[in-house]
C-alpha atoms as a PDB file:
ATOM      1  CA  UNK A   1       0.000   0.000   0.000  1.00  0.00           C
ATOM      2  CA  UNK A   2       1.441   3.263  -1.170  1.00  0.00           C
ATOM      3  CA  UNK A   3       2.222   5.977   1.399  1.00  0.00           C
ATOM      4  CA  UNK A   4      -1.212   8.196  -0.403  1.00  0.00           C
ATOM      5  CA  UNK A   5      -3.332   4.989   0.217  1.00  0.00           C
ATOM      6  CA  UNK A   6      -2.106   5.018   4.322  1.00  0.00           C
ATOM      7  CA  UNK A   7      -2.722   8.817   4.874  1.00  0.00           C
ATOM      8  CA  UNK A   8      -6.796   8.320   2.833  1.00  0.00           C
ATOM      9  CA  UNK A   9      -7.341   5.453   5.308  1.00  0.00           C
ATOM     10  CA  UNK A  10      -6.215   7.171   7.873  1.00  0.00           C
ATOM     11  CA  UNK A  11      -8.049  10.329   7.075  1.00  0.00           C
ATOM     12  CA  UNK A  12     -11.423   7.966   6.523  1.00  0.00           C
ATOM     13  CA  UNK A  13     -10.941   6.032   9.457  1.00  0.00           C
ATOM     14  CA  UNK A  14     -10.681   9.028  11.482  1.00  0.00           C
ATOM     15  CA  UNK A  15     -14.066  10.864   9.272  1.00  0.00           C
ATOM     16  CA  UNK A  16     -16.493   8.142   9.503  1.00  0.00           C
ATOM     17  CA  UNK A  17     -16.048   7.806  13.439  1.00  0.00           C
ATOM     18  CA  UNK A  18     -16.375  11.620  13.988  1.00  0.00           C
ATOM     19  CA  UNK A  19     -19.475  11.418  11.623  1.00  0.00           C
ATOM     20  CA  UNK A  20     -21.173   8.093  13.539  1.00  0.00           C
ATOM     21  CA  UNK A  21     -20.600  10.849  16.795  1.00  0.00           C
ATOM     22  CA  UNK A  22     -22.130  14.032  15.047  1.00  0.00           C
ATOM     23  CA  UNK A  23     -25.158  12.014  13.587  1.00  0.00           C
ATOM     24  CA  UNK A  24     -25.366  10.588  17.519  1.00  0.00           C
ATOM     25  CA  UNK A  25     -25.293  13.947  19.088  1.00  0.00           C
ATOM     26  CA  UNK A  26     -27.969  15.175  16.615  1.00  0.00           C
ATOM     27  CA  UNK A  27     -30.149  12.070  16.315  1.00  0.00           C
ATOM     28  CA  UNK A  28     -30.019  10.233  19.564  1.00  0.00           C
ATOM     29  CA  UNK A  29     -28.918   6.923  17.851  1.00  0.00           C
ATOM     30  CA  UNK A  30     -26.451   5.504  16.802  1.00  0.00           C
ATOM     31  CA  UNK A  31     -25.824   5.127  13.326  1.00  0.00           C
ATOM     32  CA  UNK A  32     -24.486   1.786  10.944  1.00  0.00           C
ATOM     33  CA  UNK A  33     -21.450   3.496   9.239  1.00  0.00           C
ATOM     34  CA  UNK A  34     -19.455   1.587   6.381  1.00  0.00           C
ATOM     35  CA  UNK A  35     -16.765   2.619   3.990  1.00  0.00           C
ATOM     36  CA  UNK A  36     -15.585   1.416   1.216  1.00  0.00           C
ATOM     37  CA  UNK A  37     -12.677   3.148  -1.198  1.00  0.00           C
ATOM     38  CA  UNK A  38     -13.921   3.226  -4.996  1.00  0.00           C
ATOM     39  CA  UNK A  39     -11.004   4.396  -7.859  1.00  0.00           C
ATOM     40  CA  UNK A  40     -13.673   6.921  -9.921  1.00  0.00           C
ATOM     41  CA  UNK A  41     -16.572   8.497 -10.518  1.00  0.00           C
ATOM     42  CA  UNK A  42     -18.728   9.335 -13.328  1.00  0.00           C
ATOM     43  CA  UNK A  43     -20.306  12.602 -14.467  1.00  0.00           C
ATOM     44  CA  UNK A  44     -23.676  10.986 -13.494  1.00  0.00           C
ATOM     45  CA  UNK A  45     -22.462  10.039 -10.397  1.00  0.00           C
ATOM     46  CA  UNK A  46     -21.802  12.908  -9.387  1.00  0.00           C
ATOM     47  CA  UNK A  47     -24.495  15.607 -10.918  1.00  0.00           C
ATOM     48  CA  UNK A  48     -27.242  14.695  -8.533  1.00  0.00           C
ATOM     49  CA  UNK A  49     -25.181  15.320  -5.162  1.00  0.00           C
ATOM     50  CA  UNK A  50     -25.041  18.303  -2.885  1.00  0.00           C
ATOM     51  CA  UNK A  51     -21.221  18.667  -2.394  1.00  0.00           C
ATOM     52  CA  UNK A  52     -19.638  20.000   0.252  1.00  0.00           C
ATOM     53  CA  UNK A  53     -16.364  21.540   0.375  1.00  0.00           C
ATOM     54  CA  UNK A  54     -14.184  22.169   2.172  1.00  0.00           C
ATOM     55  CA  UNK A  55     -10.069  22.808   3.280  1.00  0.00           C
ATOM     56  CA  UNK A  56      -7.867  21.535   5.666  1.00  0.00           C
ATOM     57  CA  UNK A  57      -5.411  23.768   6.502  1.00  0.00           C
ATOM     58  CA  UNK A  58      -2.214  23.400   7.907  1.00  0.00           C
ATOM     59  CA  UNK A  59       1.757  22.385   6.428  1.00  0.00           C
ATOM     60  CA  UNK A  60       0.460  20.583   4.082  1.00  0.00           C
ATOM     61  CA  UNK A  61      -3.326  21.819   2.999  1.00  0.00           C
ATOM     62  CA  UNK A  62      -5.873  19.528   1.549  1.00  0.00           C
ATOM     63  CA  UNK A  63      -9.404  19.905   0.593  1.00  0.00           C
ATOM     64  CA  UNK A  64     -12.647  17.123   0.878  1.00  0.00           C
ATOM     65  CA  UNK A  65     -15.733  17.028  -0.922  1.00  0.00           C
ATOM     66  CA  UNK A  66     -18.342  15.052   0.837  1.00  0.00           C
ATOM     67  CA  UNK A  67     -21.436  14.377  -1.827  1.00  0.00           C
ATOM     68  CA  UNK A  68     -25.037  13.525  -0.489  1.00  0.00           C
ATOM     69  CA  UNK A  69     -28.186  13.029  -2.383  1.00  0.00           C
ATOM     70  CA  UNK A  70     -31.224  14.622  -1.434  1.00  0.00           C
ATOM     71  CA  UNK A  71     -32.950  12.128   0.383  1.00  0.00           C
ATOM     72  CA  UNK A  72     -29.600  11.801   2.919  1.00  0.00           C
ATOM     73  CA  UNK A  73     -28.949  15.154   3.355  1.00  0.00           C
ATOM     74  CA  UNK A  74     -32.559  15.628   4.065  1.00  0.00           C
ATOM     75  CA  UNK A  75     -33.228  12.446   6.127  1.00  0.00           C
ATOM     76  CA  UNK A  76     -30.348  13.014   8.846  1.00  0.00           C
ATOM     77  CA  UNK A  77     -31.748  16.814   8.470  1.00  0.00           C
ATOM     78  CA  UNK A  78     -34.783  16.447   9.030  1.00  0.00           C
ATOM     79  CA  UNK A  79     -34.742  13.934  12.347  1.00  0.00           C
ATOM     80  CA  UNK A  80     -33.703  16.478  14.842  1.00  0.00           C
ATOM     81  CA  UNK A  81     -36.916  17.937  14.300  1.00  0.00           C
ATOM     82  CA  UNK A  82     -36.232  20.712  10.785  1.00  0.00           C
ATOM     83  CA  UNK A  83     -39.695  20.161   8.894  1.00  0.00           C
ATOM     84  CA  UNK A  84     -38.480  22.740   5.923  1.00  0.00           C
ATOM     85  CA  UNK A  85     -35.786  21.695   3.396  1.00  0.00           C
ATOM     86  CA  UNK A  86     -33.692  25.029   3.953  1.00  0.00           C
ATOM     87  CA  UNK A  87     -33.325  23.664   7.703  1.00  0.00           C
ATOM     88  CA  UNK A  88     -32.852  20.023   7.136  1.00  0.00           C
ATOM     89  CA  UNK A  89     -29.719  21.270   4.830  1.00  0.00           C
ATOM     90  CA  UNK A  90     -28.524  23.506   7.458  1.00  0.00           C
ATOM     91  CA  UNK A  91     -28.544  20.977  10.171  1.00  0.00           C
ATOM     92  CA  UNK A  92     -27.099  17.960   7.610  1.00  0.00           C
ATOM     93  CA  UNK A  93     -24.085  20.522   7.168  1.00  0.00           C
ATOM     94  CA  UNK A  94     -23.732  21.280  10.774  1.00  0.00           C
ATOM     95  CA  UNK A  95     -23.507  17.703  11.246  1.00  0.00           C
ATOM     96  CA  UNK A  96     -20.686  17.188   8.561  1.00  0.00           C
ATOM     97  CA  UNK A  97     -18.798  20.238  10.416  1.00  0.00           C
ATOM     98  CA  UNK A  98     -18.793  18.368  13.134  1.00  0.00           C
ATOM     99  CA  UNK A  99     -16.973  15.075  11.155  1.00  0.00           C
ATOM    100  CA  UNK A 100     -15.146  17.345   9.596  1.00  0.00           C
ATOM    101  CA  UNK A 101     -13.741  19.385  12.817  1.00  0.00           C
ATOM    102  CA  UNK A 102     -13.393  16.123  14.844  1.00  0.00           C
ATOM    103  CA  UNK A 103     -11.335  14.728  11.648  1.00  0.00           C
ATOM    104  CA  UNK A 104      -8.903  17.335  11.874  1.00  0.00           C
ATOM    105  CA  UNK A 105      -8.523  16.868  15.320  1.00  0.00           C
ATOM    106  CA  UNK A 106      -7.612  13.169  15.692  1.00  0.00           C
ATOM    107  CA  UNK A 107      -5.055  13.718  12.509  1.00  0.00           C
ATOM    108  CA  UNK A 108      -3.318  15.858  14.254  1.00  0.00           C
ATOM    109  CA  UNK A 109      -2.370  13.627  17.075  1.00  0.00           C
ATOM    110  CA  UNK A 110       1.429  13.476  16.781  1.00  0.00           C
ATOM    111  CA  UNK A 111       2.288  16.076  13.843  1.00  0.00           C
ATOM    112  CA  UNK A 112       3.871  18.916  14.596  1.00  0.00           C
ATOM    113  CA  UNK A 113       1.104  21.490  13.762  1.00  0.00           C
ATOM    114  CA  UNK A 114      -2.720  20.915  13.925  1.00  0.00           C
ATOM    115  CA  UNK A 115      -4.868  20.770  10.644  1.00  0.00           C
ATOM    116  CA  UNK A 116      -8.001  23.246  10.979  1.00  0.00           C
ATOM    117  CA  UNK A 117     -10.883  23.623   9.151  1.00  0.00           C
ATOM    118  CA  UNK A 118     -11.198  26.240   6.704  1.00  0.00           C
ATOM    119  CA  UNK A 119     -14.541  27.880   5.969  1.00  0.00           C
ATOM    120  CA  UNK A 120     -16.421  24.989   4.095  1.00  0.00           C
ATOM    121  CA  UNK A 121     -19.004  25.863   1.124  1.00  0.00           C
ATOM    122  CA  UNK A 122     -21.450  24.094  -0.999  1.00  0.00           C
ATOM    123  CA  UNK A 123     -19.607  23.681  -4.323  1.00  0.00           C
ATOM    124  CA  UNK A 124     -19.783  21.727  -7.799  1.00  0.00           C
ATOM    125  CA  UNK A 125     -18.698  18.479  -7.817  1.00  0.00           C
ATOM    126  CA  UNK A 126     -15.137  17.734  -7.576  1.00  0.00           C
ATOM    127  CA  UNK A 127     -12.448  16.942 -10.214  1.00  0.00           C
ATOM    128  CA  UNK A 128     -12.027  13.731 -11.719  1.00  0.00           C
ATOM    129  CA  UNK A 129      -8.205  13.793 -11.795  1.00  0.00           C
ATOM    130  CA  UNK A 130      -5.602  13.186  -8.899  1.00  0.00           C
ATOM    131  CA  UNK A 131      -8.762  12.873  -6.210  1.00  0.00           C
ATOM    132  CA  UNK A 132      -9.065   9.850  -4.245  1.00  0.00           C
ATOM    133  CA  UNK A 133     -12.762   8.802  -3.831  1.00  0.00           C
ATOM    134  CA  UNK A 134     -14.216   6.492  -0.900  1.00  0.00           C
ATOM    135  CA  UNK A 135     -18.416   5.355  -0.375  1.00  0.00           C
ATOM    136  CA  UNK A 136     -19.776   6.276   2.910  1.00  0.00           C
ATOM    137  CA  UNK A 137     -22.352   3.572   3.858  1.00  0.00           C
ATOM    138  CA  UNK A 138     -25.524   4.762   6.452  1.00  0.00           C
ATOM    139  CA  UNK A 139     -28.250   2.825   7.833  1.00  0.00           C
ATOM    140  CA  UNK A 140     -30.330   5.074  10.791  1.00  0.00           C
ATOM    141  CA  UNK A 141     -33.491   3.340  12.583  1.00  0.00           C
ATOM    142  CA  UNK A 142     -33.064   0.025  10.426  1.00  0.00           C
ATOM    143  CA  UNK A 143     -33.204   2.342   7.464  1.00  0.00           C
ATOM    144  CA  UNK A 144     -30.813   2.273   4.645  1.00  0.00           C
ATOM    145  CA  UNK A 145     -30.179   5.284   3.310  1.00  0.00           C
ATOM    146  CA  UNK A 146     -28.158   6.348  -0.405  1.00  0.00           C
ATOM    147  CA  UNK A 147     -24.305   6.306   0.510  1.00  0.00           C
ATOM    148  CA  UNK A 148     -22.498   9.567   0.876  1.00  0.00           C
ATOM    149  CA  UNK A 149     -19.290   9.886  -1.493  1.00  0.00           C
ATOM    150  CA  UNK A 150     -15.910  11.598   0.169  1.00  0.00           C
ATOM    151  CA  UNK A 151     -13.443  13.015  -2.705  1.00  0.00           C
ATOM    152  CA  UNK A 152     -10.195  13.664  -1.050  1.00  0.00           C
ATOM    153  CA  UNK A 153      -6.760  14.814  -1.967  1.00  0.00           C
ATOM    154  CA  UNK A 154      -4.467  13.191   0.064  1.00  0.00           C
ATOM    155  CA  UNK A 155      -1.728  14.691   1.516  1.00  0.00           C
ATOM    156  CA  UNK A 156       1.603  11.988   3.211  1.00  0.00           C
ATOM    157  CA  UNK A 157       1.284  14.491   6.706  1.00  0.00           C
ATOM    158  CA  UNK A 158      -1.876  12.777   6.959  1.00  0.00           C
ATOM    159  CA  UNK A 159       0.202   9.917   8.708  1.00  0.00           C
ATOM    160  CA  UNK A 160       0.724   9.030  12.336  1.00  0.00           C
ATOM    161  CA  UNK A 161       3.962   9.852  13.600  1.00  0.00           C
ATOM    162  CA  UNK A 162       6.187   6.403  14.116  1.00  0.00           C
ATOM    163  CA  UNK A 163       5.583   6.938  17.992  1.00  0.00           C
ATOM    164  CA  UNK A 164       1.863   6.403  17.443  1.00  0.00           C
ATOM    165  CA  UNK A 165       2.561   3.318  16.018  1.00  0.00           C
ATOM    166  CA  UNK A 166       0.854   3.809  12.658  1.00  0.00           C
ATOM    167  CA  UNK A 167      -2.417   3.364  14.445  1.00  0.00           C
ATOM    168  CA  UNK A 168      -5.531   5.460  14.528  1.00  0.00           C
ATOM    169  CA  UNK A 169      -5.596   8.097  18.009  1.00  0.00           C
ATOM    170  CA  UNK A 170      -8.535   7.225  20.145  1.00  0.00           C
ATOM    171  CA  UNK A 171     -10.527   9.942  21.301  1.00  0.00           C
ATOM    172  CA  UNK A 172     -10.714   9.486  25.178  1.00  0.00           C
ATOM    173  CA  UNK A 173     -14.382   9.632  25.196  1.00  0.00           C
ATOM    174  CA  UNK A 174     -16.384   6.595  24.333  1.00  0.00           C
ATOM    175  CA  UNK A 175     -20.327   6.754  22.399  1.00  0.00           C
ATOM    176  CA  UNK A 176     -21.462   4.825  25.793  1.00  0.00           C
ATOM    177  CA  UNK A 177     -20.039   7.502  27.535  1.00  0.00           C
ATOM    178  CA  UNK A 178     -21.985   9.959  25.696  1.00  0.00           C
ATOM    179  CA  UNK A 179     -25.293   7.889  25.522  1.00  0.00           C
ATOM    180  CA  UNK A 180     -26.833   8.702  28.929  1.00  0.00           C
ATOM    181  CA  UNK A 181     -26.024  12.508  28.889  1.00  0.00           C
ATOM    182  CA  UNK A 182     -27.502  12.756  25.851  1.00  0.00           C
ATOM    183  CA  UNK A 183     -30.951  11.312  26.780  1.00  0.00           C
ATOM    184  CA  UNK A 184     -30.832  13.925  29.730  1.00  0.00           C
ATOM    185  CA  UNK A 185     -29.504  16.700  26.957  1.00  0.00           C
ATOM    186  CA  UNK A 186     -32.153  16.582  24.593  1.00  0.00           C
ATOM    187  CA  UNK A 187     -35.114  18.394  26.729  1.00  0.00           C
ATOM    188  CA  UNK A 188     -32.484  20.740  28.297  1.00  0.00           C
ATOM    189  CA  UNK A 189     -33.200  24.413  28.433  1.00  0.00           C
ATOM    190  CA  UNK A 190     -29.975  26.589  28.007  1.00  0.00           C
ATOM    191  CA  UNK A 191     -29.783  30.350  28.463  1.00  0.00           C
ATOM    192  CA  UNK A 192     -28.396  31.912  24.861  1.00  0.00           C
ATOM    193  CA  UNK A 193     -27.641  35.338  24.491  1.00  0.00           C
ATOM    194  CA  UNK A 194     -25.672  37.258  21.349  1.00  0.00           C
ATOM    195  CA  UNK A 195     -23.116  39.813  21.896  1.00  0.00           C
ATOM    196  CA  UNK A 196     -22.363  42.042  19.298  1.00  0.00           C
ATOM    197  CA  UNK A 197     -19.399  43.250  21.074  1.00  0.00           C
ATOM    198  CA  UNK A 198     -17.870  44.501  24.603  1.00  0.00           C
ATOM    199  CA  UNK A 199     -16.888  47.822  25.817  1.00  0.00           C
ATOM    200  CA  UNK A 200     -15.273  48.833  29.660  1.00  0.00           C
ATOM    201  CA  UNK A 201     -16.645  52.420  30.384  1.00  0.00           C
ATOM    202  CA  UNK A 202     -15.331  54.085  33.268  1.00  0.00           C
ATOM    203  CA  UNK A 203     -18.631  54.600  36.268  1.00  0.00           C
ATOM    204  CA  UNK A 204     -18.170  58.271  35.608  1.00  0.00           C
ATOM    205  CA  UNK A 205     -19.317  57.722  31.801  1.00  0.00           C
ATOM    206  CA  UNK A 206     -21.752  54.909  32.696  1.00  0.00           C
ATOM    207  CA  UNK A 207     -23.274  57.799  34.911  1.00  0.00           C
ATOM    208  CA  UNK A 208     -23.325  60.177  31.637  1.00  0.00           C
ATOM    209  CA  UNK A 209     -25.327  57.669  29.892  1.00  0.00           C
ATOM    210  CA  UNK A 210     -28.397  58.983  28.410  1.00  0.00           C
ATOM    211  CA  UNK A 211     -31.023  58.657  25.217  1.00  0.00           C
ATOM    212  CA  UNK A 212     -29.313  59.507  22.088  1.00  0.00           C
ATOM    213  CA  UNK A 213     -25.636  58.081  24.133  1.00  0.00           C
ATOM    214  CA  UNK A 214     -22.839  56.051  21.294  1.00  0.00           C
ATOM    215  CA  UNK A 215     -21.424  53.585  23.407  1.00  0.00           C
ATOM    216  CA  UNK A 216     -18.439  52.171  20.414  1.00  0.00           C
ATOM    217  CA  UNK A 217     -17.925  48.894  21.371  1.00  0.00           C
ATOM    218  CA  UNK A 218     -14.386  46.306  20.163  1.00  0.00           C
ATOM    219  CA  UNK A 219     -16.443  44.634  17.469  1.00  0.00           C
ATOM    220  CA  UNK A 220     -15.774  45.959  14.058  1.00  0.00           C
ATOM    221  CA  UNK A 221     -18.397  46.192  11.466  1.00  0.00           C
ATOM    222  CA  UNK A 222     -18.509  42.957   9.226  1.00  0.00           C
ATOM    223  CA  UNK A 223     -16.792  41.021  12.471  1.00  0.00           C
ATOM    224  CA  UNK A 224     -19.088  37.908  13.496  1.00  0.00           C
ATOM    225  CA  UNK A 225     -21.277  38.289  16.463  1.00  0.00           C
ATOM    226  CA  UNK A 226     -20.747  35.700  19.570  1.00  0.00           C
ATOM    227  CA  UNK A 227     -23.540  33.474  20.992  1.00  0.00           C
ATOM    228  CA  UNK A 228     -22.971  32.804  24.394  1.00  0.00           C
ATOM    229  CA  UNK A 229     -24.136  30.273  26.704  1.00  0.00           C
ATOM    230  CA  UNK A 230     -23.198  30.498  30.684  1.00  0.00           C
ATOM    231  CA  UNK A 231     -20.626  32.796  30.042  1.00  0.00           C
ATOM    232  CA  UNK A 232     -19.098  30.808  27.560  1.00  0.00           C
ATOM    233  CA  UNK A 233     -18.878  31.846  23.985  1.00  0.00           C
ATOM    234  CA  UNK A 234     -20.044  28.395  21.624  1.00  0.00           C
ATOM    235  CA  UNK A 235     -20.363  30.091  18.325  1.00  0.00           C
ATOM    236  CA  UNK A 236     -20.275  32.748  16.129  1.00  0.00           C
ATOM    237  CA  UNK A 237     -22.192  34.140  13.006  1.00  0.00           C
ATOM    238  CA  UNK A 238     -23.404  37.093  11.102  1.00  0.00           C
ATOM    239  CA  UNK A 239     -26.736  38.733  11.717  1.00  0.00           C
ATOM    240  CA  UNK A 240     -29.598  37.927   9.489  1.00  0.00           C
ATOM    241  CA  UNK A 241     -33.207  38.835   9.077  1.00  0.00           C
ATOM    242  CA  UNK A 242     -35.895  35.952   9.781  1.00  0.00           C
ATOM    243  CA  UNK A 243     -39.175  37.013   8.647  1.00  0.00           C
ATOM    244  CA  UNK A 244     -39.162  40.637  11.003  1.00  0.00           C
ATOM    245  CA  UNK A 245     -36.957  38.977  13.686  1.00  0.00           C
ATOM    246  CA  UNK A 246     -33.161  39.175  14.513  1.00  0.00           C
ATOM    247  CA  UNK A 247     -31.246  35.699  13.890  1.00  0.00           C
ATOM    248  CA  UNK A 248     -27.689  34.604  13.351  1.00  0.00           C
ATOM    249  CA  UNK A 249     -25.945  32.406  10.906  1.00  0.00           C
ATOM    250  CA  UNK A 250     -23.857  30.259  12.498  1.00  0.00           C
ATOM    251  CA  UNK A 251     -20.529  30.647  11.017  1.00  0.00           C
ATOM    252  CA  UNK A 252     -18.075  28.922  13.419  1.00  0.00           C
ATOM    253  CA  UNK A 253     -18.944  26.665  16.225  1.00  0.00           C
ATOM    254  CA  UNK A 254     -17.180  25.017  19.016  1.00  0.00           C
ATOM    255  CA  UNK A 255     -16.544  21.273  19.050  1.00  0.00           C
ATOM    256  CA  UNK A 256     -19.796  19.210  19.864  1.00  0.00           C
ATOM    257  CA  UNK A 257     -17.412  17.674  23.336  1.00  0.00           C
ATOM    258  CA  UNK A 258     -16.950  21.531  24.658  1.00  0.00           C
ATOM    259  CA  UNK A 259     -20.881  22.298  23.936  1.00  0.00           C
ATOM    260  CA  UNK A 260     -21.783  18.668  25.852  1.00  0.00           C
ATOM    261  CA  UNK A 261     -19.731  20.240  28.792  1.00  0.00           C
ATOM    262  CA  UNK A 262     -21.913  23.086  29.220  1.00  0.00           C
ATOM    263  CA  UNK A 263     -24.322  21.019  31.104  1.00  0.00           C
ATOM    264  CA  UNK A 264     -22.749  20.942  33.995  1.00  0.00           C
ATOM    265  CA  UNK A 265     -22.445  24.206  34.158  1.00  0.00           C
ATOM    266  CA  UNK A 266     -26.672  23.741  34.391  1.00  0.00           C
END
């Protein structure tokens, strides 16, 4: 097996376990995840898929393309509860994030700097050159559902250092583990609030405040709000209009373990 072949594996191994966790954390269950390498794709193959795409980025960048058809994307969508289509695709992509995020972080056990995730987008479908391409096997609720398709260039710092053995990193935290939090998680209330910035005002000024008062605050315009939940800041986003009301598009997000975490802070 060439050196490329090792680092997709390892890349896969690492992607399909992070996505069985996301799914879990969304859905409640645990899904049936297989995966399979395939050498191409046709045009056909490939025209009917929402693509996803997105860059690693570190020494040596790479970039994914995770395909879906519609019935996938708006299956695992639409069972946390999103009845309209524009939803169900929002939550399916927050879900790949998550794989995508938790990928990065288990590859990055034992290299000398971390991969991160660039800002992902839908996009066109991939290349058909120099990509390696791999089938992505779900079944949900005794349910099979159409595979997803990962395109992949595959870059050698991928690997495991020789200290890790040439073995997959374990993430310390075990789906049993996360099962009965969960099942106490899903009817919990949290507190969110949105901060579109911070200022520190002497009491003097505070005391000067009236109608008509500018308070400038350290947030810059175009600069992503924060949502923030017991003090701790989970995501951020831009503002957005939602039929007369305020909302916020979730832009970056912390990792699903740190957001679990918050309820202890309950």
């Amino acid at each position: 097996m060439s050196v490329e072949d090792k680092a997709v594996d390892h890349f896969l191994e690492a992607w399909t376990q992070e996505l069985g966790r996301a799914i879990q954390m969304f859905n409640g269950e645990q899904p049936v995840i297989t995966c399979g390498r395939i050498k191409e794709l046709t045009r056909s193959e490939m025209s009917d898929l929402l693509w996803w795409k997105q860059t690693f980025e570190g020494n040596y960048p790479f970039t994914t393309w995770i395909g879906a058809k519609e019935v996938t994307w708006s299956t695992l969508g639409g069972a946390f509860g999103a009845s309209d289509p524009a939803d169900a695709k929002s939550t399916y992509l927050e879900m790949i994030g998550q794989a995508q995020s938790g990928a990065a972080a288990v590859v990055s056990m034992g290299l000398p700097k971390a991969f991160r995730c660039g800002e992902g987008q839908i996009d066109a479908a991939p290349p058909f050159t120099g990509l390696w391409y791999a089938v992505v096997g779900l079944k949900l609720a005794a349910s099979e559902l159409p595979a997803l398709t990962v395109a992949m260039e595959p870059p050698v710092a991928l690997l495991p250092s020789p200290a890790a053995g040439g073995s997959l990193p374990q993430r310390t935290s075990s789906d049993a583990q996360y099962k009965p939090m969960l099942e106490r998680l899903m009817d919990l209330q949290l507190p969110l609030s949105v901060a579109l910035g911070r200022a520190q005002m002497p009491v003097r000024d505070v005391l000067k405040v009236s109608n008509g008062s500018v308070i400038e605050l350290d947030t810059s315009v175009g600069e992503y709000v924060e949502l923030i939940v017991h003090d701790t800041v989970v995501a951020r986003g831009e503002v957005v209009s939602i039929k007369g009301n305020y909302g916020v598009r979730i832009k970056e997000i912390i990792s699903r373990q740190d957001r679990i975490s918050l309820y202890g802070k309950n």
